[in-house]
Protein backbone atom coordinates (compact mmCIF):
# COMPACT_ATOMS: atom_id res chain seq x y z
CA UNK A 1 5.94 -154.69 42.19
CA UNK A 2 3.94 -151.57 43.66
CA UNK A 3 7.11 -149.99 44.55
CA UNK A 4 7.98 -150.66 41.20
CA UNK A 5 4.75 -148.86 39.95
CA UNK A 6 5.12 -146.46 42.46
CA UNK A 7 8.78 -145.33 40.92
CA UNK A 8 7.45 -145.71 37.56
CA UNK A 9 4.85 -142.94 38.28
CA UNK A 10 7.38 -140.16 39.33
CA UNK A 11 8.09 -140.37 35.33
CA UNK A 12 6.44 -137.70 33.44
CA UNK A 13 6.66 -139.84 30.48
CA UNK A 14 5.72 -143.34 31.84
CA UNK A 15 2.71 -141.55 33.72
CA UNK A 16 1.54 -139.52 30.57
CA UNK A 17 1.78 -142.87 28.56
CA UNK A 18 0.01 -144.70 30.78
CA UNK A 19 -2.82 -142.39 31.05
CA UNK A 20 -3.77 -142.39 27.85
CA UNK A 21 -4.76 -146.20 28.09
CA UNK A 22 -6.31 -145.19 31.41
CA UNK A 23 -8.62 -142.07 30.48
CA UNK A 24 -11.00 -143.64 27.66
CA UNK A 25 -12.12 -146.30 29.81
CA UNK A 26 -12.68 -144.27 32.86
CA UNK A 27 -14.30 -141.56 30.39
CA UNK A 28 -17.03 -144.28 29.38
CA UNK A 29 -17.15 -145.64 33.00
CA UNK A 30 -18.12 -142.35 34.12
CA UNK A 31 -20.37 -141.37 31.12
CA UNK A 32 -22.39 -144.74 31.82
CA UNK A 33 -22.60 -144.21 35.28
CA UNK A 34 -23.39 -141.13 35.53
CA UNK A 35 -26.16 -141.31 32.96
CA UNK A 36 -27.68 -144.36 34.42
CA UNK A 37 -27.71 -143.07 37.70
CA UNK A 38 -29.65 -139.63 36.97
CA UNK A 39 -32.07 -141.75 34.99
CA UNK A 40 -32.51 -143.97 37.86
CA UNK A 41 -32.94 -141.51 40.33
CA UNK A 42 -34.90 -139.14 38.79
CA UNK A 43 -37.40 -140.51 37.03
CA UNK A 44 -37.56 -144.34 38.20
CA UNK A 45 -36.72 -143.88 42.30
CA UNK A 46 -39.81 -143.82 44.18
CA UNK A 47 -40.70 -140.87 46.19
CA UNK A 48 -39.40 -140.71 49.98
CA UNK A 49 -42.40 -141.09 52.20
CA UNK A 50 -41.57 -138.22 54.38
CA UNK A 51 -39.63 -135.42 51.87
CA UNK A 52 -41.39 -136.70 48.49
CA UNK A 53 -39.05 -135.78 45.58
CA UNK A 54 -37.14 -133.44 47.00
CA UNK A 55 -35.09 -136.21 48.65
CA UNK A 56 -33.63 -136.44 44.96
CA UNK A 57 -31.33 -133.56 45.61
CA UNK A 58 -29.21 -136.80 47.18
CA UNK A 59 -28.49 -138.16 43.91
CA UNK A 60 -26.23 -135.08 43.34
CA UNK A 61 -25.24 -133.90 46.87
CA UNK A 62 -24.05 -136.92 48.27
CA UNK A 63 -21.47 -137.68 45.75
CA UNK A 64 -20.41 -134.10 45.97
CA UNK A 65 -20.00 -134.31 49.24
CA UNK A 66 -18.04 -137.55 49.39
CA UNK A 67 -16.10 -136.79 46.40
CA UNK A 68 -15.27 -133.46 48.09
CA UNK A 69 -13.50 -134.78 51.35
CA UNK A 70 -12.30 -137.63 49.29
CA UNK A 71 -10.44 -134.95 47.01
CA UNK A 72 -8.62 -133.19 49.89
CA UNK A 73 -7.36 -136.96 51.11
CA UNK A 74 -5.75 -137.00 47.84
CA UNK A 75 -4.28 -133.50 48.10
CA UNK A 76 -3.05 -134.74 51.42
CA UNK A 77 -1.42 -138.02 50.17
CA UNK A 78 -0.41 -136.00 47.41
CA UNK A 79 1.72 -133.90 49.56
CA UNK A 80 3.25 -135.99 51.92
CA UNK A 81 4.67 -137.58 48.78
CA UNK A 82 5.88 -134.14 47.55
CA UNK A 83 7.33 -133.50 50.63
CA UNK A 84 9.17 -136.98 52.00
CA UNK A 85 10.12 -138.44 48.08
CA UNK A 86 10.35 -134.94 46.29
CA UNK A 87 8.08 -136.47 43.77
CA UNK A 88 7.47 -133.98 41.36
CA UNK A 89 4.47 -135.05 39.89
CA UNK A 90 2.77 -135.47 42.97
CA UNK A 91 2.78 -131.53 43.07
CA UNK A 92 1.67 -131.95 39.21
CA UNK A 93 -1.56 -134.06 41.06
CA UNK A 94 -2.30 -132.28 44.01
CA UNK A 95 -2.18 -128.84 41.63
CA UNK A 96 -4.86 -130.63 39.53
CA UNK A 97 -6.80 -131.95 41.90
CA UNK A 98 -7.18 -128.90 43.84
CA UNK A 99 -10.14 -127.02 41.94
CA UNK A 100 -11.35 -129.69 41.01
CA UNK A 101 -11.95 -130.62 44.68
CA UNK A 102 -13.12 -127.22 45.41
CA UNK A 103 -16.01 -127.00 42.97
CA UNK A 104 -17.25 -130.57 44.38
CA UNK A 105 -17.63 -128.67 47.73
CA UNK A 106 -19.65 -125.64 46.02
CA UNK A 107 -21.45 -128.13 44.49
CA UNK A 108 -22.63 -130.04 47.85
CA UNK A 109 -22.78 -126.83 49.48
CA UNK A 110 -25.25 -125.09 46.88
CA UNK A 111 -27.47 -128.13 46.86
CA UNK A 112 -27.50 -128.82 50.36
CA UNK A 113 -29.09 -125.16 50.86
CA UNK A 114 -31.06 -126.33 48.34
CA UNK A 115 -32.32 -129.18 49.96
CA UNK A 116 -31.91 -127.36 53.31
CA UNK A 117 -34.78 -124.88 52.88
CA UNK A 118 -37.69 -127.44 52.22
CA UNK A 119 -36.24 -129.62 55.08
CA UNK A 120 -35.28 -127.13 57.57
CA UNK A 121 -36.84 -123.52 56.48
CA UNK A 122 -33.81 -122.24 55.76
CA UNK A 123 -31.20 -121.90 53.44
CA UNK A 124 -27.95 -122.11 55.35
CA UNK A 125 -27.39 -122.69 59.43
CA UNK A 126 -24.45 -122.30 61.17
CA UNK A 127 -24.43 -126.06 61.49
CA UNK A 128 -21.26 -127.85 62.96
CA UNK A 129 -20.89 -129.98 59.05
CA UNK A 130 -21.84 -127.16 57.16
CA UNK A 131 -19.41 -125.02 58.99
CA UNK A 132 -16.58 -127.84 58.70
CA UNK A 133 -17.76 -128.19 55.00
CA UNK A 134 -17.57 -124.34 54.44
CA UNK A 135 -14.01 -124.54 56.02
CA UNK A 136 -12.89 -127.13 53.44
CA UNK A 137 -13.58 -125.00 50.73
CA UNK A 138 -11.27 -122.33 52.15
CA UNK A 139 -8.80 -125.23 53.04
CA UNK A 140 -9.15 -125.79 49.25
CA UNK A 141 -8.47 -122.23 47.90
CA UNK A 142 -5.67 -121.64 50.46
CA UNK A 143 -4.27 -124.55 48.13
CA UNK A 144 -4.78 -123.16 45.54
CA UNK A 145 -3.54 -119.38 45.72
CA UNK A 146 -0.58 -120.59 47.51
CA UNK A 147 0.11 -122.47 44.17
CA UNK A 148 -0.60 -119.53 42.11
CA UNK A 149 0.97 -117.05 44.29
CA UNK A 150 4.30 -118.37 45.34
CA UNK A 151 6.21 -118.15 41.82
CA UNK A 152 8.97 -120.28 42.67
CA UNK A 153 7.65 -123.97 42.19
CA UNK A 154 9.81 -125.54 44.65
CA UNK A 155 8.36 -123.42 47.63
CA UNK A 156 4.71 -123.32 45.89
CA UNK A 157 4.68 -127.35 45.92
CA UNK A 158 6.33 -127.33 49.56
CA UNK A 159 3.46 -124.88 50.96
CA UNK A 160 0.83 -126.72 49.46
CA UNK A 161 1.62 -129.63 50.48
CA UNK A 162 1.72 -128.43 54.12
CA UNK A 163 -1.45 -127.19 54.43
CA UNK A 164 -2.90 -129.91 52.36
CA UNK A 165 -1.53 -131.80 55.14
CA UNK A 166 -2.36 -129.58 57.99
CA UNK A 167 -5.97 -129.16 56.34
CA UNK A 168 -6.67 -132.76 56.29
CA UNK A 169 -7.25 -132.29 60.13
CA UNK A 170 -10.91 -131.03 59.12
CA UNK A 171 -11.75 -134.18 57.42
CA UNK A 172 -12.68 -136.52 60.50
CA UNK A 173 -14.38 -133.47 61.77
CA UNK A 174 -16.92 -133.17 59.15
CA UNK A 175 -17.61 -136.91 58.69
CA UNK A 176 -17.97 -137.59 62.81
CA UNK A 177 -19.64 -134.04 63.42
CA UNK A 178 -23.53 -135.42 62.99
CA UNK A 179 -22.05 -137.64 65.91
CA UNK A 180 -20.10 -135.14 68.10
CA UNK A 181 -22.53 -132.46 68.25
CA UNK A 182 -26.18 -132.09 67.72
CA UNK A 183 -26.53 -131.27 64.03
CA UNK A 184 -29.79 -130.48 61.99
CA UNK A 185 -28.05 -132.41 59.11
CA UNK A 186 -28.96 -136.23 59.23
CA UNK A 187 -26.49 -139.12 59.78
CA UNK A 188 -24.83 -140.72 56.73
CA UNK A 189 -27.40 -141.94 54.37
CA UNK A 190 -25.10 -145.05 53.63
CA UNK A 191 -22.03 -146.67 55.21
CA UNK A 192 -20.05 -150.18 54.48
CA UNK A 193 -20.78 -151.09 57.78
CA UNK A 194 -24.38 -150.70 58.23
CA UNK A 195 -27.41 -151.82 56.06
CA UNK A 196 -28.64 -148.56 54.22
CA UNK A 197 -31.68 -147.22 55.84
CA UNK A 198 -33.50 -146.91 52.15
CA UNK A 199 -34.92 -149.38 49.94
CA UNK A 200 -32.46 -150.84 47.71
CA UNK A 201 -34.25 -149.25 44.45
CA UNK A 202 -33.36 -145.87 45.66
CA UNK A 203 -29.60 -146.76 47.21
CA UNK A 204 -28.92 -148.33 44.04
CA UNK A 205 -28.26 -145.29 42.14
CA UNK A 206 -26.96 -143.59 44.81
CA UNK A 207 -24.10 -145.66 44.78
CA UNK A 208 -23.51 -145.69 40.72
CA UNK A 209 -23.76 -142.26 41.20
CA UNK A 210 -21.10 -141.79 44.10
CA UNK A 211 -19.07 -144.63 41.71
CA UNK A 212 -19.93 -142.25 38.59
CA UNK A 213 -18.58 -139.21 40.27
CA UNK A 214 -15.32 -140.70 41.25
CA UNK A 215 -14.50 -141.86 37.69
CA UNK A 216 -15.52 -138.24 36.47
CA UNK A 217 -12.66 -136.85 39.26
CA UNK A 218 -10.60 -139.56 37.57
CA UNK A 219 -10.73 -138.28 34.32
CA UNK A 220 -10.68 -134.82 34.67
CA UNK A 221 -7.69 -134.50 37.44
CA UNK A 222 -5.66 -136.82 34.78
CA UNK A 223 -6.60 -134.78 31.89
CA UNK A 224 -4.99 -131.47 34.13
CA UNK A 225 -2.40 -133.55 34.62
CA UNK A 226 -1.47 -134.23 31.38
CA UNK A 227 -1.78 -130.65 30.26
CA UNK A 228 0.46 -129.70 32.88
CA UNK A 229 3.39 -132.45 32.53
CA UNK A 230 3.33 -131.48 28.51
CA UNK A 231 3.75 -127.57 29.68
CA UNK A 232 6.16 -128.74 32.67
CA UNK A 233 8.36 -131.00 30.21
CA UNK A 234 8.44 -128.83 27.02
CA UNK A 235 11.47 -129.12 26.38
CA UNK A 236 11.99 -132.59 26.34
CA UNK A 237 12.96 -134.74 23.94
CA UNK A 238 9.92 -136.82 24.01
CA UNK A 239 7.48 -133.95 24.65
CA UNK A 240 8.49 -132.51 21.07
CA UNK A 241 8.19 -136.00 20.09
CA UNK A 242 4.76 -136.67 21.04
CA UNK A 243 3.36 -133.10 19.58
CA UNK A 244 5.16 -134.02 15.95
CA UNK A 245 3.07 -137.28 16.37
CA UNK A 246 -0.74 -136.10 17.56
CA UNK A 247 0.06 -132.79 15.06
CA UNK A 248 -1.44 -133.20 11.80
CA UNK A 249 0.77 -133.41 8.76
CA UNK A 250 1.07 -130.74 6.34
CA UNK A 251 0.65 -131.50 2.95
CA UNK A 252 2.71 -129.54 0.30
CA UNK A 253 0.69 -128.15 -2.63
């Protein structure tokens, strides 16, 4: 049965069909989630008894951050699948996901100088994971000029995927380098392995956040997605179909 899903997804049509039953839930999901969380944090989390309320920066960073390495795992997995299957709309994903990935690391990078400067007096350090963070958002726009460089498609998905692959290298490096080397940037602030270190009233919505940002990714990577199979298969039979049916019908005067 998964490799039967798994087949099932290299259609253009059977994946664009089966999105549209997908995105409306995950839209909600991530609407409710995401409100609820910022609520939560913002206004109802108690202050941190060491960096007061600046320790709400978290609520934004640390979803950013995960949702950032997460991202380029997918770009990875992405292309491998490109490469070994020839799975055309894993280039479609990977091409989608790519920005998106890449503004998720501006966005934990901005906010952890953000939180940096009231924690450590300073904006940015050359510290080993904000280095291997800044390096993943070059990994991520080598991705994608490559894909807007190359103008042959075939060659574009095969170098993306290769240094999605080659890229993904940097991953294990930012998540073990608060344990490698000694880092000014604390340890994680929760893992499924350990008891998180904070009160469960300000965890909480940490974690509907971090679940809140992943359903966002969801929707918006599926949404490029879309776009891009409708532009990719044009000429299809069913593509012309499905614009006759979402157009609206003229009516003759």
């Amino acid at each position: 049965m998964t490799w039967t899903l798994f087949h099932k997804l290299g259609s253009p049509k059977w994946f664009y069909e089966i999105s549209s039953r997908w995105l409306p839930g995950l839209a909600c999901a991530a609407v409710l989630l995401l409100v609820t969380g910022t609520v939560w944090g913002l206004v109802f989390a108690p202050e941190d008894y060491q960096q007061g309320n600046s320790f709400r920066i978290i609520y934004i960073h640390v979803p950013a951050a995960f949702l950032a390495q997460s991202g380029y795992i997918f770009l990875a997995v992405a292309g491998l699948i490109s490469l070994v299957w020839k799975m055309k709309l894993a280039d479609v994903a990977l091409q989608a996901a790519a920005p998106v990935g890449a503004w998720m690391t501006v966005l934990a990078l901005v906010t952890g100088s953000i939180w940096g400067k009231p924690t450590w007096g300073t904006w940015w350090v050359w510290d080993a994971r904000l280095t291997s963070m800044l390096i993943l958002l070059f990994l991520y726009f080598g991705v994608i000029a490559l894909g807007q460089a190359i103008t042959n498609r075939d060659s574009a998905a095969k170098a993306c995927s290769v240094l999605a692959l080659v890229g993904v290298v940097n991953i294990p490096i930012i998540k073990y380098s608060v344990e490698w080397w000694n880092t000014l940037h604390q340890p994680a602030t929760f893992t499924l392995t350990r008891k998180p270190a904070m009160p469960a009233e300000m965890w909480l919505p940490l974690l509907i956040m971090v679940v809140g940002f992943y359903c966002f990714f969801a929707v918006v990577v599926l949404m490029r997605m879309r776009l891009a199979v409708l532009q990719r298969e044009s000429r299809t039979a069913w593509v012309k179909a499905e614009i006759e049916r979402t157009m609206p019908k003229r009516t003759l005067r």
